[in-house]
N, C-alpha and C. Protein backbone atom coordinates (compact mmCIF):
# COMPACT_ATOMS: atom_id res chain seq x y z
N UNK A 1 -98.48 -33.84 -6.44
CA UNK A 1 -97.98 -32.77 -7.26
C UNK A 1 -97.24 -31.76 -6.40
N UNK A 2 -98.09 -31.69 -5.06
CA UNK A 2 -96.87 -30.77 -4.30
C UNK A 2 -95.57 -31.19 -4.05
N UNK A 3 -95.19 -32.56 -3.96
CA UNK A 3 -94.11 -32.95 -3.44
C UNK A 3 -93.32 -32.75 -4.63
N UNK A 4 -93.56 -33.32 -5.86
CA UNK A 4 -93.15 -32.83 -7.24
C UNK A 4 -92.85 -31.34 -7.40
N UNK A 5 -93.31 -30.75 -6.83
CA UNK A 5 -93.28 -28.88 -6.68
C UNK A 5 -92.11 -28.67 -5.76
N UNK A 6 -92.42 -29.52 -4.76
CA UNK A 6 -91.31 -28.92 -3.89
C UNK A 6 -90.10 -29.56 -4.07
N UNK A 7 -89.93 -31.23 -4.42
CA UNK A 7 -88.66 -31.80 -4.93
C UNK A 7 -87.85 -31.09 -6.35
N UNK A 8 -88.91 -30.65 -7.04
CA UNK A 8 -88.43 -29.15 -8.32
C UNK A 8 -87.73 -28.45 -7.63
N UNK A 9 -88.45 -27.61 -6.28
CA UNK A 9 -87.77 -26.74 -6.04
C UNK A 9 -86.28 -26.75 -5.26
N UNK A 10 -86.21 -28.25 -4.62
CA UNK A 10 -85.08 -28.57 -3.78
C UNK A 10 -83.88 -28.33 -5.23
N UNK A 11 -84.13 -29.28 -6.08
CA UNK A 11 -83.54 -30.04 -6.87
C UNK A 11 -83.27 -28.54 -7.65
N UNK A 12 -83.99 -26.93 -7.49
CA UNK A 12 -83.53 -25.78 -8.42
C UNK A 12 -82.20 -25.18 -7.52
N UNK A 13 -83.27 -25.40 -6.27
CA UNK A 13 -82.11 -24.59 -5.43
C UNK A 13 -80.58 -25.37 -5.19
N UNK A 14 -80.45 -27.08 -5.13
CA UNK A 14 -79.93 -27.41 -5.03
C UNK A 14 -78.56 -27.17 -6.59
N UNK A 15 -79.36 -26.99 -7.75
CA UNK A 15 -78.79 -26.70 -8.34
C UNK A 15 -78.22 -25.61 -8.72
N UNK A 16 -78.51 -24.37 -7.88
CA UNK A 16 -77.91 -23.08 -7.74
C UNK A 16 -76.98 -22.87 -7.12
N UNK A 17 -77.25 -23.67 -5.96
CA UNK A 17 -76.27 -24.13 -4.42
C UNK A 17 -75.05 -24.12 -5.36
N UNK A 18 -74.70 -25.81 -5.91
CA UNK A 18 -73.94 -26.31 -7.22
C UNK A 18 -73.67 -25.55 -7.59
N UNK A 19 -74.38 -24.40 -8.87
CA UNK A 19 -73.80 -23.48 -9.78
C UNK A 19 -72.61 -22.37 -8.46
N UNK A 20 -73.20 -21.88 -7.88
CA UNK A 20 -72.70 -20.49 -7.03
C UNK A 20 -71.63 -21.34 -6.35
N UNK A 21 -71.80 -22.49 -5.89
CA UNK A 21 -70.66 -23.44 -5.38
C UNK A 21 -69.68 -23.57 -6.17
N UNK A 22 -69.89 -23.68 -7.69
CA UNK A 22 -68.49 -23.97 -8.51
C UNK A 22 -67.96 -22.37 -9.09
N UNK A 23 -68.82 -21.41 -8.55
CA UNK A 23 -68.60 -20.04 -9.23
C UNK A 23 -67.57 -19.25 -7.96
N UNK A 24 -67.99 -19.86 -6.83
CA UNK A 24 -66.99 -19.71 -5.91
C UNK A 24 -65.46 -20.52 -5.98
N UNK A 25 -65.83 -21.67 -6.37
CA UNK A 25 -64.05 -22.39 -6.34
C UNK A 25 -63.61 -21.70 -7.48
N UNK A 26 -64.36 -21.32 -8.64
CA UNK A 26 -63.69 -20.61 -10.37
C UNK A 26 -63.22 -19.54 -9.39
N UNK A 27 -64.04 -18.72 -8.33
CA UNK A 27 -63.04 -17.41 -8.42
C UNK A 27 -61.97 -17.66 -7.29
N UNK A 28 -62.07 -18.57 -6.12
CA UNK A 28 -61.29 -18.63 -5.42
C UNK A 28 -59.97 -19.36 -6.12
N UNK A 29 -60.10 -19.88 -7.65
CA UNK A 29 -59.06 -20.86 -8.53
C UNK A 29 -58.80 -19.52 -8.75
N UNK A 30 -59.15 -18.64 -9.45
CA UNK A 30 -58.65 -17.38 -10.49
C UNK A 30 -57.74 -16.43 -8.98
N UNK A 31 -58.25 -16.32 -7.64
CA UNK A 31 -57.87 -15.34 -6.97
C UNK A 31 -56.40 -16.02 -6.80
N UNK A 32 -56.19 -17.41 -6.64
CA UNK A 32 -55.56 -18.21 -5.74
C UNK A 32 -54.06 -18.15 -6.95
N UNK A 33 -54.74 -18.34 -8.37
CA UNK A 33 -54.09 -17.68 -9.50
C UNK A 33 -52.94 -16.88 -9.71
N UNK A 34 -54.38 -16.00 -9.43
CA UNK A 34 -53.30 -14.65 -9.71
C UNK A 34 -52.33 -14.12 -8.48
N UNK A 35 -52.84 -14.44 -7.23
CA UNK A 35 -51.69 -14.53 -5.97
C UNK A 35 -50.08 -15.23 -6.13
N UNK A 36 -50.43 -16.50 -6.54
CA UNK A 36 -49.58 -17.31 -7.32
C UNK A 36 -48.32 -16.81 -8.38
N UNK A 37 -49.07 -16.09 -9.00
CA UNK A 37 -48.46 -15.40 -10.35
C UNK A 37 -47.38 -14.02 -9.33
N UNK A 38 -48.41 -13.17 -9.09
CA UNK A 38 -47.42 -12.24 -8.19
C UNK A 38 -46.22 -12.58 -7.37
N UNK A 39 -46.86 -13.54 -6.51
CA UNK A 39 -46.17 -14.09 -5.46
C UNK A 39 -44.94 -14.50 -6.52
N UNK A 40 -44.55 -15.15 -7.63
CA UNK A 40 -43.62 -16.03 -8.41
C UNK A 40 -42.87 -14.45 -9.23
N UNK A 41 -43.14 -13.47 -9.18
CA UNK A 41 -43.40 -12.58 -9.91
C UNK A 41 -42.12 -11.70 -8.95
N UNK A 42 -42.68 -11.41 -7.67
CA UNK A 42 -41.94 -10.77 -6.76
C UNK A 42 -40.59 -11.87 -6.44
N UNK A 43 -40.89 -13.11 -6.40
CA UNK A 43 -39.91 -13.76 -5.86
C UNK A 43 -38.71 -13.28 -7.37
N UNK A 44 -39.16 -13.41 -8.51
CA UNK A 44 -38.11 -13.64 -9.31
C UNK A 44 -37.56 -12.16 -9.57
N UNK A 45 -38.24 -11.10 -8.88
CA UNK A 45 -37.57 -9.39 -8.42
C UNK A 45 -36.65 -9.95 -7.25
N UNK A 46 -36.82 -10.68 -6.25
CA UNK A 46 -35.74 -10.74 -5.14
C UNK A 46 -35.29 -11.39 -5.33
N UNK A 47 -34.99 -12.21 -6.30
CA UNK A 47 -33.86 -12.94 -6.67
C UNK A 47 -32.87 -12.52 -7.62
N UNK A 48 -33.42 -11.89 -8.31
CA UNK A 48 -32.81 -10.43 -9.33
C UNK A 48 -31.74 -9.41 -8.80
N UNK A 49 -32.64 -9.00 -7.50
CA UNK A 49 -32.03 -7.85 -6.90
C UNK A 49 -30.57 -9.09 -5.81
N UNK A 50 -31.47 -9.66 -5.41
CA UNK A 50 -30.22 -10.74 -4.30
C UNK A 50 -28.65 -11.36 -5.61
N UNK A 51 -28.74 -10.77 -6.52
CA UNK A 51 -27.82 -11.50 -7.68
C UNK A 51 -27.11 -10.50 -7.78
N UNK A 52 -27.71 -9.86 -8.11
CA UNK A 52 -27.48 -8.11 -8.39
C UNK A 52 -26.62 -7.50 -7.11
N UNK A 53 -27.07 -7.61 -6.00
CA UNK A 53 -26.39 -7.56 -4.81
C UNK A 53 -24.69 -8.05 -4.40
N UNK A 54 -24.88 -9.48 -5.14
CA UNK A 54 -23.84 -10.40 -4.41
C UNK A 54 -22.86 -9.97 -5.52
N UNK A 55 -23.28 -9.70 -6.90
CA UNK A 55 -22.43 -9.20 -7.74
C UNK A 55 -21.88 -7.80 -7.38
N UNK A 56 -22.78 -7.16 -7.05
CA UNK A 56 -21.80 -5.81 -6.81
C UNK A 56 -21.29 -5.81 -5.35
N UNK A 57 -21.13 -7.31 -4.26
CA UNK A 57 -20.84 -7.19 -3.45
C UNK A 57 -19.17 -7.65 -3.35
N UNK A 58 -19.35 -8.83 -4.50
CA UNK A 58 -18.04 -8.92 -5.49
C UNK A 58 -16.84 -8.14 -6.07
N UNK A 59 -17.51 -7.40 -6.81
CA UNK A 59 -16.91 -6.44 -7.33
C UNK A 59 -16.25 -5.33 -6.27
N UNK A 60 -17.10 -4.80 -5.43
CA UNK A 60 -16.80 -4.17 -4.00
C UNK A 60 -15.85 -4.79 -3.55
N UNK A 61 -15.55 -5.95 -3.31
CA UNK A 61 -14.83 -6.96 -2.50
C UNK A 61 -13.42 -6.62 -3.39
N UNK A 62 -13.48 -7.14 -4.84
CA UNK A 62 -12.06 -6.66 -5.62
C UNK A 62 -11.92 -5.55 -5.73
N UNK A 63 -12.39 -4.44 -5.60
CA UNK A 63 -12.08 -3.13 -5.35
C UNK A 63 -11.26 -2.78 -4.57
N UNK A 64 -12.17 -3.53 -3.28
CA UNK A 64 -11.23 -3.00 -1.85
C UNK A 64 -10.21 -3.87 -1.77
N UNK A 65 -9.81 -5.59 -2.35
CA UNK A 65 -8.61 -6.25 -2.40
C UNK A 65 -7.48 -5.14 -3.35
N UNK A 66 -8.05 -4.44 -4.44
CA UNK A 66 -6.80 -3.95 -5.52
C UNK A 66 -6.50 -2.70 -4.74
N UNK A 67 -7.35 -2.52 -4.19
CA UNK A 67 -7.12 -1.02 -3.28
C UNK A 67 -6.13 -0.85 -1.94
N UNK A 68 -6.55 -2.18 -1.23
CA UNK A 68 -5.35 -2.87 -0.18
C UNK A 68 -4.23 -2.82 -1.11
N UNK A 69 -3.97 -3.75 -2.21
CA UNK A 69 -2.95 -3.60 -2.83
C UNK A 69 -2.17 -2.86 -3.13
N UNK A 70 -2.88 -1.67 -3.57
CA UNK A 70 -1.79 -1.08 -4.08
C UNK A 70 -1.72 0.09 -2.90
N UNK A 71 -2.24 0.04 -1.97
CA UNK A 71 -2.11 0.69 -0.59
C UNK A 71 -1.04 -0.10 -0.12
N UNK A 72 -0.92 -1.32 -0.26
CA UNK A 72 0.63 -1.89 -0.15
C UNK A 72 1.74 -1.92 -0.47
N UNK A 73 1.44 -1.69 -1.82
CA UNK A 73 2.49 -1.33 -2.69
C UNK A 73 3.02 0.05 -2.76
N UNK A 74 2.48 0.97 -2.50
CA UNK A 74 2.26 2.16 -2.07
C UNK A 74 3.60 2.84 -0.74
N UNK A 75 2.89 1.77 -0.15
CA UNK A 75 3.25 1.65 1.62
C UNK A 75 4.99 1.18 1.32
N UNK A 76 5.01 -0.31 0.43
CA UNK A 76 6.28 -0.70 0.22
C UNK A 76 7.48 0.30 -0.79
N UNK A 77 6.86 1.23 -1.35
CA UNK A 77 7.56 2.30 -2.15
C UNK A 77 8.06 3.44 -0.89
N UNK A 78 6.88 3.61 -0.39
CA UNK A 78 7.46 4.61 0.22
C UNK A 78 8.26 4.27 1.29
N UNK A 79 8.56 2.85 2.15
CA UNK A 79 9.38 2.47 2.92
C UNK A 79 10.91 2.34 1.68
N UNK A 80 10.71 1.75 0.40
CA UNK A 80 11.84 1.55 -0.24
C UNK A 80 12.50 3.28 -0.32
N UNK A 81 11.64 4.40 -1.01
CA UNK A 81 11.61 5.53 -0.83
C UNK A 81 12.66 5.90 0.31
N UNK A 82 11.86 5.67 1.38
CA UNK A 82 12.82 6.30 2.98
C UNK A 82 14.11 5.88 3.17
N UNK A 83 14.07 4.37 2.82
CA UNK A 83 15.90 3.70 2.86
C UNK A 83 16.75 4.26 1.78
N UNK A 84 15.75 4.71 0.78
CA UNK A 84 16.76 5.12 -0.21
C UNK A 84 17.33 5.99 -0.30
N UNK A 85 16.38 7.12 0.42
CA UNK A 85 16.60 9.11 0.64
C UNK A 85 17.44 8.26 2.02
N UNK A 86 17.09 7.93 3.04
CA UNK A 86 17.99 7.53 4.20
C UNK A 86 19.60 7.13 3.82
N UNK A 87 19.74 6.09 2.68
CA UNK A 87 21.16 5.91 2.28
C UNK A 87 21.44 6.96 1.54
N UNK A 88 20.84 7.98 0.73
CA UNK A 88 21.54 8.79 0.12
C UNK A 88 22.07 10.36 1.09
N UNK A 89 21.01 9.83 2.05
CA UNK A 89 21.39 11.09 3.11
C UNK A 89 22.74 10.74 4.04
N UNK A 90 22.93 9.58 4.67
CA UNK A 90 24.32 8.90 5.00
C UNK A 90 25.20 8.97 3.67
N UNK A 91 24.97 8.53 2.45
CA UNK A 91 26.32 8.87 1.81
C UNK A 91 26.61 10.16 2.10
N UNK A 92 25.61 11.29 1.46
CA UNK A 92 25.68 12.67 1.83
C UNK A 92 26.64 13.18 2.70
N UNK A 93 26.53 12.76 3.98
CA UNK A 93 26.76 12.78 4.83
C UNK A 93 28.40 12.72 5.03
N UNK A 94 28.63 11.21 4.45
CA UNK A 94 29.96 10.75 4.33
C UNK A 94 30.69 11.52 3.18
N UNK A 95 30.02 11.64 2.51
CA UNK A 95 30.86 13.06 1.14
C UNK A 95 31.21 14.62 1.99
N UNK A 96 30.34 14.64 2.44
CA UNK A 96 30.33 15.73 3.75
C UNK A 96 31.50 15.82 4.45
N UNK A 97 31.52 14.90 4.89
CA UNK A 97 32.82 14.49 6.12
C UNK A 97 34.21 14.70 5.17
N UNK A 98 34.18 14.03 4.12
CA UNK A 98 34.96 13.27 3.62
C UNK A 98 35.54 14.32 2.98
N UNK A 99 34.64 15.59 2.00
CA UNK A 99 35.55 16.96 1.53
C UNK A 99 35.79 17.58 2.71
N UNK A 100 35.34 17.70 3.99
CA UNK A 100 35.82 18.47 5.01
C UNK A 100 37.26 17.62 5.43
N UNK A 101 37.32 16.96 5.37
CA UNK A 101 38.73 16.18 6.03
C UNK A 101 39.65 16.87 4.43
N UNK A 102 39.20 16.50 3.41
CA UNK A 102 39.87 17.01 2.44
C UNK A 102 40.45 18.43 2.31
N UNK A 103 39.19 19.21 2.52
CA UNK A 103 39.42 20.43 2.87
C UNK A 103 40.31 20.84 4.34
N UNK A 104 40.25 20.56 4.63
CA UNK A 104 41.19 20.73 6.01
C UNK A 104 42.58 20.45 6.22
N UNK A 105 42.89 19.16 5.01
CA UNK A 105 44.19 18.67 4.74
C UNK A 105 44.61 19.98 3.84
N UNK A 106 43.89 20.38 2.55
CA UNK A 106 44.31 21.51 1.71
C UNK A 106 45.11 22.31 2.30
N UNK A 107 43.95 22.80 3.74
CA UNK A 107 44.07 24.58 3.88
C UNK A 107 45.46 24.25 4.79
N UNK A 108 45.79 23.25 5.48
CA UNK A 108 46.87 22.84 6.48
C UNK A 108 48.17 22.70 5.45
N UNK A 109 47.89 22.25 4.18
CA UNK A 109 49.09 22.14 3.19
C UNK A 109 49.31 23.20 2.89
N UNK A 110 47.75 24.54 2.47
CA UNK A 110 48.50 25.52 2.45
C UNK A 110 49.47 26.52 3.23
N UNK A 111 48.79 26.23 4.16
CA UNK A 111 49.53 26.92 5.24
C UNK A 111 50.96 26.18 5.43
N UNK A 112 51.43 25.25 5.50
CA UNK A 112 52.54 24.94 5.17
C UNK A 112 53.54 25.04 4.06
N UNK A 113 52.68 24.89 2.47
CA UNK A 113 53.08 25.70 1.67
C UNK A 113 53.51 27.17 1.85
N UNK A 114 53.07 27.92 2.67
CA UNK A 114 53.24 29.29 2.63
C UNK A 114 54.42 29.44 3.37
N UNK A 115 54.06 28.21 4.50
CA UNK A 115 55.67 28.02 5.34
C UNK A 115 57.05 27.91 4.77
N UNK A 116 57.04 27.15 4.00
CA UNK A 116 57.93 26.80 2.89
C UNK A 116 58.29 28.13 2.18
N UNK A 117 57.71 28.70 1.45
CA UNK A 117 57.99 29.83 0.82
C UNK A 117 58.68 30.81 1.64
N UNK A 118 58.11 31.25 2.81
CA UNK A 118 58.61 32.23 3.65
C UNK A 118 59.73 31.25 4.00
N UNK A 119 60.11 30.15 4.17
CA UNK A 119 61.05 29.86 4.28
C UNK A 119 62.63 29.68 3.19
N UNK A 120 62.20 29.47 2.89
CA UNK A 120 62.72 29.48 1.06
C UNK A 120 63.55 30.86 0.81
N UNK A 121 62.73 31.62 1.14
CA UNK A 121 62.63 33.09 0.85
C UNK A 121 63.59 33.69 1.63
N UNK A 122 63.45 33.57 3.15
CA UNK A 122 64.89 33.57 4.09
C UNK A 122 65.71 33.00 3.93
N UNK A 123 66.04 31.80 3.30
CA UNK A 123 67.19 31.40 2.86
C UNK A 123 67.84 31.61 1.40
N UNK A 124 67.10 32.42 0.49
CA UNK A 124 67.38 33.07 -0.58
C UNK A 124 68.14 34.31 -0.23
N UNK A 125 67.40 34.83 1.13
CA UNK A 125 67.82 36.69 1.57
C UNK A 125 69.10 36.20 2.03
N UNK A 126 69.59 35.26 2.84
CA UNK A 126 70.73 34.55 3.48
C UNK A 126 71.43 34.28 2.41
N UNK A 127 71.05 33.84 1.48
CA UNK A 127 72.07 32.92 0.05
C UNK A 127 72.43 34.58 -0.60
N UNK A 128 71.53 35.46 -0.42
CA UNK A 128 72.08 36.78 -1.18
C UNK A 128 73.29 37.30 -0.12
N UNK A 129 72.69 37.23 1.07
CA UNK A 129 73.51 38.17 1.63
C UNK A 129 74.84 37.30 1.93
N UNK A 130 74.98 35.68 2.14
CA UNK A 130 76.95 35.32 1.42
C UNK A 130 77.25 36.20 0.30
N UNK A 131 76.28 35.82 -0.96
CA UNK A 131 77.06 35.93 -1.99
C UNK A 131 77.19 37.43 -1.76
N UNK A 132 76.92 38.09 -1.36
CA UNK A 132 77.23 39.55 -1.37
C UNK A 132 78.51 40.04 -0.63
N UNK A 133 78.47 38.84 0.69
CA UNK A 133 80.07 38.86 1.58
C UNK A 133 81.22 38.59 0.60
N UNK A 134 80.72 37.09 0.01
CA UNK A 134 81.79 36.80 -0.90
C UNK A 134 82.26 37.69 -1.49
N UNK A 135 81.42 38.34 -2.35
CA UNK A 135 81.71 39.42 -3.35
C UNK A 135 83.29 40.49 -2.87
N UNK A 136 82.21 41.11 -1.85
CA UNK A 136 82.86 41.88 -0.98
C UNK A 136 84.12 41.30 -0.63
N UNK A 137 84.16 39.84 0.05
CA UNK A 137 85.38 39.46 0.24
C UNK A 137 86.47 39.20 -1.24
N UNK A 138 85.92 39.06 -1.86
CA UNK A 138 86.95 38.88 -3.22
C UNK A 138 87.46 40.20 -4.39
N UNK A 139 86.64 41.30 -3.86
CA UNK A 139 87.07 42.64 -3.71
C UNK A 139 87.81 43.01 -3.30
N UNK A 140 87.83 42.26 -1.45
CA UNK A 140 88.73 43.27 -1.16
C UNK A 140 90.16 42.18 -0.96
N UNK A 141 90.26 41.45 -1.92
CA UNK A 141 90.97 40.47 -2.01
C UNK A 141 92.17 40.52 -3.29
N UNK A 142 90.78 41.14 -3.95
CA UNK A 142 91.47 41.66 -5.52
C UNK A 142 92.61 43.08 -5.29
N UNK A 143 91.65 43.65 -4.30
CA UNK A 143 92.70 44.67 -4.04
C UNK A 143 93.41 45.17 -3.19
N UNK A 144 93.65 43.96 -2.56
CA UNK A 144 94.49 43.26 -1.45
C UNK A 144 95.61 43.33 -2.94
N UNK A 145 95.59 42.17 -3.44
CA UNK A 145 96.42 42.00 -4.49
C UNK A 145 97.55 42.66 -5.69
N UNK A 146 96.73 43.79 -5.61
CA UNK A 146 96.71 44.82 -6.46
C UNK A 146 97.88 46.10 -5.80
């Protein structure tokens, strides 16, 4: 009967062993679980944020391509800009020249015009003063005659 007593008691403890044995794998299943769950949990936050990232790393990327761009375009205006103020400053330039030569021919015509006149003008005072000899001579011609 003792051995019966004590094989009871192997066979209680052994079956506690068992129970607390499977109450340990239930919680080390439930801990191992819920680690699992987080762990899948966080990964699908850094995969979120890593998407999230590459998209606005994208977008950044065409930003700074349309931004080059039109920093190019920009760049190519204002070089078209400079040749253009540059040729309008050489025509300028040549209009410049071009009424001064004009102007210079004027003031030289006038001054020759004026030559002319004063010349003109002495030979008008000359054309008066024949016809005034004549006169005189056919005066005293008339009364020569007379």
């Amino acid at each position: 009967t003792q051995l019966n007593a004590e094989t009871q008691t192997v066979q209680t403890k052994l079956e506690e062993a068992k129970k607390k044995h499977q109450e340990e794998i239930h919680a080390i299943s439930e801990r191992h679980k819920l680690a699992t769950e987080k762990t899948e949990a966080e990964l699908h936050t850094l995969q979120t944020k890593i998407e999230e990232t590459e998209q606005q790393q994208e977008v950044e990327q065409r930003e700074r391509k349309t931004e080059l761009t039109s920093a190019h375009t920009a760049g190519q205006e204002v070089l078209l800009w400079k040749k253009q103020s540059g040729e309008a400053e050489t025509q300028h330039q040549q209009e410049v020249q071009e009424l001064t030569v004009k102007y210079e021919r004027a003031a030289t015509a006038e001054q020759e015009l004026e030559k002319l006149k004063e010349y003109i003008l002495s030979i008008e005072q000359q054309h008066q003063l024949e016809i005034q000899n004549i006169n005189k001579q056919l005066e005293l011609a008339r009364e020569a005659e007379t």
